[in-house]
Protein backbone atom coordinates (compact mmCIF):
# COMPACT_ATOMS: atom_id res chain seq x y z
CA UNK A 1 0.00 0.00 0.00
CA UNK A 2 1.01 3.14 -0.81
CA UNK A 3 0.36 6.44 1.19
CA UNK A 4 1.46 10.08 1.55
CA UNK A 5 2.67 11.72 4.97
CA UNK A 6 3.33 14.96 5.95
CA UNK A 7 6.69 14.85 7.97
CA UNK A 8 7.63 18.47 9.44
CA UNK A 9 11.03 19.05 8.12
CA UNK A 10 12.42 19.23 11.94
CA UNK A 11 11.20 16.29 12.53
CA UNK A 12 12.30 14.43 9.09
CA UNK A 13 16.05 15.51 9.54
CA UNK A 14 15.97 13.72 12.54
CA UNK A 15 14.26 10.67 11.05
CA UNK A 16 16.82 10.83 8.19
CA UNK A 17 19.74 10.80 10.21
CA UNK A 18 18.71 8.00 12.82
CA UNK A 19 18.16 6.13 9.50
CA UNK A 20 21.53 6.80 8.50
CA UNK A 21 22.82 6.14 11.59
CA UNK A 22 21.64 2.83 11.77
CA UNK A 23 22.59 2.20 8.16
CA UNK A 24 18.68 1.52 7.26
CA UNK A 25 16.42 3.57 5.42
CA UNK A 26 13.87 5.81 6.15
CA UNK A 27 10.83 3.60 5.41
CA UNK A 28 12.21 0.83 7.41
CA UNK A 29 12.55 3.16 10.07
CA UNK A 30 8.90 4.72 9.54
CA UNK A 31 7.69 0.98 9.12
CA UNK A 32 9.35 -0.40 12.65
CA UNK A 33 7.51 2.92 14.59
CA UNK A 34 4.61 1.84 12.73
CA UNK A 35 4.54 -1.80 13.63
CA UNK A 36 5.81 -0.61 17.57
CA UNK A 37 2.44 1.69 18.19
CA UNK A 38 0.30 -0.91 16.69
CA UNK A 39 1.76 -3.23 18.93
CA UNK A 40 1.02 -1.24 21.66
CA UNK A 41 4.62 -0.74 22.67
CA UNK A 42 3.66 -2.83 25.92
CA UNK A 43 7.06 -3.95 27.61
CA UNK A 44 7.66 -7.47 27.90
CA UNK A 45 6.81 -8.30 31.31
CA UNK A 46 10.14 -9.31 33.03
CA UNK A 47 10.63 -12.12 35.10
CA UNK A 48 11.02 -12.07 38.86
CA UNK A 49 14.37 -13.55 40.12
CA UNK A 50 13.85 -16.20 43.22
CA UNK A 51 15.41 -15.51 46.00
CA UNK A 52 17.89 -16.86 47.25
CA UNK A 53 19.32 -15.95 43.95
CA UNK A 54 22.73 -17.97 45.55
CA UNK A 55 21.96 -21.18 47.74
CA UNK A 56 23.12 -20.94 50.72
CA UNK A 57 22.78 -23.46 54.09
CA UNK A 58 22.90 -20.50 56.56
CA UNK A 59 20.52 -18.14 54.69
CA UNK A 60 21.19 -14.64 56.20
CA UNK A 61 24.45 -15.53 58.09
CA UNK A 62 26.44 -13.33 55.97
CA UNK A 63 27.66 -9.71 57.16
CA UNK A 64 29.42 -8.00 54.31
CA UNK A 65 30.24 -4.76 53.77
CA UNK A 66 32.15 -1.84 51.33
CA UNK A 67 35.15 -2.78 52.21
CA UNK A 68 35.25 -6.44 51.90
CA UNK A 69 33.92 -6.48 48.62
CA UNK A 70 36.62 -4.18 47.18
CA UNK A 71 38.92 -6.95 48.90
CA UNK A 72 37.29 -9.61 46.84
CA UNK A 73 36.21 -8.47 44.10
CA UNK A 74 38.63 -7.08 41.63
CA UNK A 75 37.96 -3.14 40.54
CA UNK A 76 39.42 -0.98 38.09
């Protein structure tokens, strides 16, 4: 199908370099936003970690803090 859109100019420079940024063209670009707001742009519902995320046989034994993570853990 074939249609005509009015695209402030603004707003089509901007659509015209994000297309070139991401080395697509502008109808694929125009096409995926498009396709997104049909969709409803609902985010994928995540899914919830279980805690204890690491097993442990003394859950809630452990007393950490700042300073002994820098000591195990190796930082930049």
């Amino acid at each position: 199908m074939r249609t005509t859109v009015d695209i402030p100019d603004p707003l089509y420079r901007q659509l015209k370099a994000r297309a070139a940024t991401e080395r697509r063209s502008v109808k694929e670009l125009i096409l995926k936003g498009v396709q997104v707001e049909l969709r409803g742009a609902q985010p994928k519902p995540r899914r919830r970690a279980k805690l204890p995320i690491v097993p442990s046989k003394k859950p809630g034994t452990l007393h950490i803090n700042n300073a002994h993570i820098y000591e195990v853990v190796p930082f930049p």
